[in-house]
Protein backbone atom coordinates (compact mmCIF):
# COMPACT_ATOMS: atom_id res chain seq x y z
CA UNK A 1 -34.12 -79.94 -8.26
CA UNK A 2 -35.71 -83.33 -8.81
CA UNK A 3 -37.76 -84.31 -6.27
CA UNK A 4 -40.63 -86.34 -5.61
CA UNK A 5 -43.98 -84.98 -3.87
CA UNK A 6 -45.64 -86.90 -1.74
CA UNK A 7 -49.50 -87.25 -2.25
CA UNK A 8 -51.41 -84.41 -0.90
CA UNK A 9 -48.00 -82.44 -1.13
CA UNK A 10 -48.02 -78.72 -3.33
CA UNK A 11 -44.67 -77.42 -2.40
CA UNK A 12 -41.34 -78.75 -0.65
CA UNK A 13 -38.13 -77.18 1.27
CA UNK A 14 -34.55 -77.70 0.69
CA UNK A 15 -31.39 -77.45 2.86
CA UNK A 16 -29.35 -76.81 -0.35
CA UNK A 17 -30.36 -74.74 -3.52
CA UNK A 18 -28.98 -75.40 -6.70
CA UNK A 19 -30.03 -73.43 -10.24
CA UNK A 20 -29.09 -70.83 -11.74
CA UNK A 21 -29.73 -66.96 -10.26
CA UNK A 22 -31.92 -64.78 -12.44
CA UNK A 23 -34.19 -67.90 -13.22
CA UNK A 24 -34.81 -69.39 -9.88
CA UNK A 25 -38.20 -68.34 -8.18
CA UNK A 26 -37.44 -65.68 -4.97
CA UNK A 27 -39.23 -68.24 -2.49
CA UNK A 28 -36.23 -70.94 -3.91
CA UNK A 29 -33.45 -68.64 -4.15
CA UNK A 30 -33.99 -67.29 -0.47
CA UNK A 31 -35.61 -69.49 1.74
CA UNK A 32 -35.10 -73.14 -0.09
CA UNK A 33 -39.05 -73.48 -1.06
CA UNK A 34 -40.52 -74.94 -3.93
CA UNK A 35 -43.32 -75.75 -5.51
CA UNK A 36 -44.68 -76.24 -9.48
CA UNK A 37 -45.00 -72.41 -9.28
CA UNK A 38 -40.95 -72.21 -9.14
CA UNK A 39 -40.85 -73.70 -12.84
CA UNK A 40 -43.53 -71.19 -13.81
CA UNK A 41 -41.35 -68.46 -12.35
CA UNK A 42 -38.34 -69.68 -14.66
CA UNK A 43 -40.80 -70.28 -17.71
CA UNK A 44 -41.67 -66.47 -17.68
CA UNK A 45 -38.00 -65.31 -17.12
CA UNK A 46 -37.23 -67.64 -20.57
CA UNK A 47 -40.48 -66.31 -22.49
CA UNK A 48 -39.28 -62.78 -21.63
CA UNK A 49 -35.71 -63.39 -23.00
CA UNK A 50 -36.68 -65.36 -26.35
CA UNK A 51 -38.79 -62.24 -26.81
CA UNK A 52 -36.37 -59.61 -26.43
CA UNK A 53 -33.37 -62.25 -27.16
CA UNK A 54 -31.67 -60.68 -24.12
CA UNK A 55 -30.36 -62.46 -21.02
CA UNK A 56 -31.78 -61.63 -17.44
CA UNK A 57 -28.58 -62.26 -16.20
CA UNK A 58 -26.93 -58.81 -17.55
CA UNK A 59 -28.34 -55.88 -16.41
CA UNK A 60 -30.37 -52.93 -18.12
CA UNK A 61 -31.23 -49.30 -17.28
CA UNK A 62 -28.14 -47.78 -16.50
CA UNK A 63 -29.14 -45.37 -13.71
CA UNK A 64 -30.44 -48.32 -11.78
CA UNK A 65 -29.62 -52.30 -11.77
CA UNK A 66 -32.75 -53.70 -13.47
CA UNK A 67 -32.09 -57.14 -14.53
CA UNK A 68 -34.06 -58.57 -17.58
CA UNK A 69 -37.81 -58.90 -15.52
CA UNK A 70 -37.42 -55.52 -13.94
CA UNK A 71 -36.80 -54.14 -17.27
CA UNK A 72 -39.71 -56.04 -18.85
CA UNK A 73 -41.72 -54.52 -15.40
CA UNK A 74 -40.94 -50.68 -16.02
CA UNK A 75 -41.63 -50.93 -19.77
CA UNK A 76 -44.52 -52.82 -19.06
CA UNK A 77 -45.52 -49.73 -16.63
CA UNK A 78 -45.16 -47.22 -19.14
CA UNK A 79 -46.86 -48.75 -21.63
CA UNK A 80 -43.95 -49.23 -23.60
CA UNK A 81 -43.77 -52.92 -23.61
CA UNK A 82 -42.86 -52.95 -27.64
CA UNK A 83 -39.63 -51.75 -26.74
CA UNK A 84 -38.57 -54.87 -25.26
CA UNK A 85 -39.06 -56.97 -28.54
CA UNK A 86 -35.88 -57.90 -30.27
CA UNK A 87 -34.98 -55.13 -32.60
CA UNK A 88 -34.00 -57.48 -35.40
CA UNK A 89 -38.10 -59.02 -35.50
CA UNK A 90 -40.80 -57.02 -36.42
CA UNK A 91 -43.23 -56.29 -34.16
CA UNK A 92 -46.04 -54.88 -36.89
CA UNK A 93 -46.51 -58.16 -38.09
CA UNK A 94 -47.81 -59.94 -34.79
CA UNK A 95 -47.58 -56.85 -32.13
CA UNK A 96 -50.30 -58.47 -30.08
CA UNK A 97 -48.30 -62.02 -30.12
CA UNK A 98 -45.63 -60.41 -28.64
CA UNK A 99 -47.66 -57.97 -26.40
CA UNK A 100 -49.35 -60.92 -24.82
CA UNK A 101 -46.08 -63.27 -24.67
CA UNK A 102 -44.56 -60.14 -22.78
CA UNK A 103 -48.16 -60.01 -20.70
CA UNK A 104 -47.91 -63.74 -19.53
CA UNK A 105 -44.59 -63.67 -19.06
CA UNK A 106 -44.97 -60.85 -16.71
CA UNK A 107 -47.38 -63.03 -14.80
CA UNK A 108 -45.35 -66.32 -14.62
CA UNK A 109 -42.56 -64.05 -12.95
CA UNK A 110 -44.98 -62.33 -9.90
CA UNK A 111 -43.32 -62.01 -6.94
CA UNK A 112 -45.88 -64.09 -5.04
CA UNK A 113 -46.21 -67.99 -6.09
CA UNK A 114 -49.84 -67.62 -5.40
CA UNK A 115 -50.32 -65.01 -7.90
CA UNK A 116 -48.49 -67.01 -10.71
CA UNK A 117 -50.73 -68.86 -12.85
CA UNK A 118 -50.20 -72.87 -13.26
CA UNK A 119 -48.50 -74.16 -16.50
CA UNK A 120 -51.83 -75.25 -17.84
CA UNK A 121 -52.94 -71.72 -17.23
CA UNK A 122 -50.17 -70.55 -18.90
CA UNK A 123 -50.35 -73.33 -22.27
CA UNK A 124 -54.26 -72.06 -22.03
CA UNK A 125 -53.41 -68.04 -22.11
CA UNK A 126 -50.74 -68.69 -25.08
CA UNK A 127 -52.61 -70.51 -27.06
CA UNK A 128 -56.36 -68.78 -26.98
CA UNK A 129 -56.00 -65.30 -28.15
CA UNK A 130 -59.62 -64.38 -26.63
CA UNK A 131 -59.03 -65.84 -22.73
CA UNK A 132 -58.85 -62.18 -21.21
CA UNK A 133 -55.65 -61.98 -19.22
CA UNK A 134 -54.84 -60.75 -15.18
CA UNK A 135 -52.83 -57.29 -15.10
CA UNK A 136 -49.36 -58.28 -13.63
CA UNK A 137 -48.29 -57.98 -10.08
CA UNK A 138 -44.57 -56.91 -9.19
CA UNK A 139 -42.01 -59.31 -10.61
CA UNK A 140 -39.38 -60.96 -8.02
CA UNK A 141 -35.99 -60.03 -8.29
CA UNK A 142 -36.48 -57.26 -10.73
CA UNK A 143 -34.30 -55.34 -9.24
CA UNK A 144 -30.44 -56.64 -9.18
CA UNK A 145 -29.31 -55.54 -6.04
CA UNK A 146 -31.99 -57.66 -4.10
CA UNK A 147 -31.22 -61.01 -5.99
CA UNK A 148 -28.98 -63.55 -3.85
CA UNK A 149 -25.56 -63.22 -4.94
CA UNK A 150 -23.90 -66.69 -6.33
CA UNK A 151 -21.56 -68.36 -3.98
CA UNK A 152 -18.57 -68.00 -5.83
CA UNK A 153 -18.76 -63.94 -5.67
CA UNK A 154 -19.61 -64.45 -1.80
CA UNK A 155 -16.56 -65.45 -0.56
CA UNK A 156 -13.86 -62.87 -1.63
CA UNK A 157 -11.52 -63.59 1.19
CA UNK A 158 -7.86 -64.03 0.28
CA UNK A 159 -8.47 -63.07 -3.57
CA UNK A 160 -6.09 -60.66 -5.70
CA UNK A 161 -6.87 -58.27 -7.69
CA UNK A 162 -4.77 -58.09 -11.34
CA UNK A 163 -5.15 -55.52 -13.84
CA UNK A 164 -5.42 -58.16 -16.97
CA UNK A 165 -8.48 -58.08 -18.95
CA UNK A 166 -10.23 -60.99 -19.67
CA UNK A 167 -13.35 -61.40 -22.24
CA UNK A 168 -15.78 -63.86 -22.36
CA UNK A 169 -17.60 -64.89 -25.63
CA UNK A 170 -21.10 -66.57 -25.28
CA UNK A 171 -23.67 -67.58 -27.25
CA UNK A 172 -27.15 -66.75 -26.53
């Protein structure tokens, strides 16, 4: 998505949107637009999954399709935001760390661009304990059934359908 802004430019439109769903703002995903707030979008989704080491492509909640940030979101609503730390760390020894990581990653991931907070905003909120912090907005795409489907599941015309399983190892 390299592009160059032009001087009194703060956001741009493309014919042709390339990333990676799950991490791409909603204004990029669905109508082509972006702006510096799109990175701070992604930057939240990737704070959110180094603190609960858990993709936001998979999908949690099993009565309902929550990806990753709509997971983070209902915890986060039910004060029960702890539960999304990585089992394996321990969250007594720097709960509010992780409580505010969660906090501002919640914020980088708002639906709206114009409730995100820049990246300085964000270095600035990390790294001073004491800067009092914004309560969240609704995420975008928290919910999988409203993110844009990838291209390749789009087009099922003409495909078979075998009985052969097929696993996939990946690394985190």
């Amino acid at each position: 998505m390299a592009r160059i802004f032009g001087r009194n430019e703060s956001e741009a439109n493309t014919n042709r949107v390339v990333g990676t769903y799950g991490y791409m703002a909603p204004e990029y995903a669905m109508e082509g637009i972006f702006s510096v707030k799109s990175d701070v979008y992604s930057f939240g989704v990737l704070l959110l999954e180094i603190v609960s080491s858990k993709k936001n492509t998979a999908s949690y909640l099993s009565d309902r399709p929550l990806n990753l940030v709509g997971y983070a979101w209902e915890l986060w609503k039910e004060d029960a935001a702890l539960k999304l730390i990585d089992p394996t760390l321990d969250p007594s020894c720097c709960r509010n760390e992780f409580l505010r990581c969660i906090h501002v990653g919640l914020l980088c991931v708002q639906e709206s661009p114009g409730d995100r907070p820049t990246m300085s905003v964000v270095v600035s909120m990390l790294t001073n304990q004491m800067m009092p912090l914004p309560e969240p907005n609704q995420p975008g795409f928290s919910d999988r059934s409203l993110a844009p489907v990838d291209s390749h599941s789009r087009n099922l015309e003409g495909v078979s359908i075998n009985h052969a399983t097929i696993t996939v190892m990946e690394g985190r």
